[in-house]
Protein backbone atom coordinates (compact mmCIF):
# COMPACT_ATOMS: atom_id res chain seq x y z
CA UNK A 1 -86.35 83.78 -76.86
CA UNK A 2 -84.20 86.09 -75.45
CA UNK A 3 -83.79 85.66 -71.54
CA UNK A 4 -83.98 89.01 -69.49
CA UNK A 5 -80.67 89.92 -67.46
CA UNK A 6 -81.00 91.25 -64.36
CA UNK A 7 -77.55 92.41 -62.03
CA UNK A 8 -78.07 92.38 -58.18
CA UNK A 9 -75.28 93.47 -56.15
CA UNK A 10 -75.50 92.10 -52.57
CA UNK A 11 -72.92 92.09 -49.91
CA UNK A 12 -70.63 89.02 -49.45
CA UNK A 13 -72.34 88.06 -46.37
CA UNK A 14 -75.70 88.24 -47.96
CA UNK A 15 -74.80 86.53 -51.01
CA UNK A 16 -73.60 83.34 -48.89
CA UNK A 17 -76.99 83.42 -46.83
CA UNK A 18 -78.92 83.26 -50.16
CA UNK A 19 -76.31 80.64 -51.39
CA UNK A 20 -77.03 78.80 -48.04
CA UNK A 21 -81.31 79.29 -48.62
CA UNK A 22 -81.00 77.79 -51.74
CA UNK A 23 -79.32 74.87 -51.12
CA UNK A 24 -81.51 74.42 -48.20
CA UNK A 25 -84.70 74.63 -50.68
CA UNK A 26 -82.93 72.43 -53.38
CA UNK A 27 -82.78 69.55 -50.96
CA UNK A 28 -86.18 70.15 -49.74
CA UNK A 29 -87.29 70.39 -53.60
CA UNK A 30 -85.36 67.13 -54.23
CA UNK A 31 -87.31 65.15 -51.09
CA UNK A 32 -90.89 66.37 -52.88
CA UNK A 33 -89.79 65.41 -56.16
CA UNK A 34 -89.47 61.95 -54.88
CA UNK A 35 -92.67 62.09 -52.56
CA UNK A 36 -94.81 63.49 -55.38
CA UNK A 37 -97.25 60.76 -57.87
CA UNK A 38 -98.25 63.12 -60.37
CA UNK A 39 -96.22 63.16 -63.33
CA UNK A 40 -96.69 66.35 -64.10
CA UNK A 41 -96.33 68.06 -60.67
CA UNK A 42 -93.14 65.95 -60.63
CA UNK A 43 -92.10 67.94 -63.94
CA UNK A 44 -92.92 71.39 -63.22
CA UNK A 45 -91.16 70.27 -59.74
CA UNK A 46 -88.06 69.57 -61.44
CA UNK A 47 -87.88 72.49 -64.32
CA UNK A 48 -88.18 74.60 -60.42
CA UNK A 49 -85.38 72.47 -59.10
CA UNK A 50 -82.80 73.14 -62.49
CA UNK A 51 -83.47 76.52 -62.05
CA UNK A 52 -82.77 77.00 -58.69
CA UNK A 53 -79.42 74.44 -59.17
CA UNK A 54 -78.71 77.28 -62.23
CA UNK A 55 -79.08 80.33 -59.83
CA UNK A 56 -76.66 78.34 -57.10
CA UNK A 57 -74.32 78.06 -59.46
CA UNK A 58 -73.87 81.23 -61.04
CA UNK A 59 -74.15 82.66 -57.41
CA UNK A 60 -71.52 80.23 -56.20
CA UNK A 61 -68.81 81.24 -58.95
CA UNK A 62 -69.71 84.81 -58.58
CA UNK A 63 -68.48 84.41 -54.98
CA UNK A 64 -65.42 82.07 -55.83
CA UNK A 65 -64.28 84.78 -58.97
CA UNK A 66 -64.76 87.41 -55.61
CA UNK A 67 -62.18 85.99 -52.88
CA UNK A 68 -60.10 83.94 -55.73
CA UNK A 69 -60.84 80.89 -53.37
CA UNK A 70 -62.31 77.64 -54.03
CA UNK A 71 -65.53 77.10 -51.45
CA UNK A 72 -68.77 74.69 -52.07
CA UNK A 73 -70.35 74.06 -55.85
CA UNK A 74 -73.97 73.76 -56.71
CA UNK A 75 -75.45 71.20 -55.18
CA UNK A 76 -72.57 70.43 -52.51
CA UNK A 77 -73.52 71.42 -48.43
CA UNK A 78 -72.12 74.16 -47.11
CA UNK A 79 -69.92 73.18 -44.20
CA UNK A 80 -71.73 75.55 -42.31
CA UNK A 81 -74.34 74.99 -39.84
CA UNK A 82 -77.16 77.20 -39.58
CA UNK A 83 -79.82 76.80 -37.39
């Protein structure tokens, strides 16, 4: 299968806000995956949840290879605090 490739430029600050969204939903994702009794909700749940964890990551070394600095990795919290 091959997978489609799609390039979406966004600005630094917007790429960190969607960086900062999906770590937000990850951890939400996480808590239903553990709250949810059907197997196979639980599944789909978590194919969802390695997806999104995928997306974070390429998103996160897209923005490392940009400033040449080291900042937070899939699945770590932002030290930021948005509210």
């Amino acid at each position: 299968m091959n997978a489609m490739q799609i390039e979406l430029r966004l600005s630094r600050e917007d790429a960190q806000l969607l960086c900062d969204l999906l770590r937000q939903r990850i951890r939400e994702m996480d808590i239903e995956i553990n709250r949810t009794d059907s197997l196979e909700f639980k599944s789909d749940l978590r194919r969802i949840d390695r997806s999104l964890e995928r997306v974070l990551g390429q998103l996160s070394a897209a923005l490392e290879l940009d400033d040449g600095s080291v900042g937070p990795h899939a699945g770590e919290p932002s030290n930021e605090s948005h509210q």
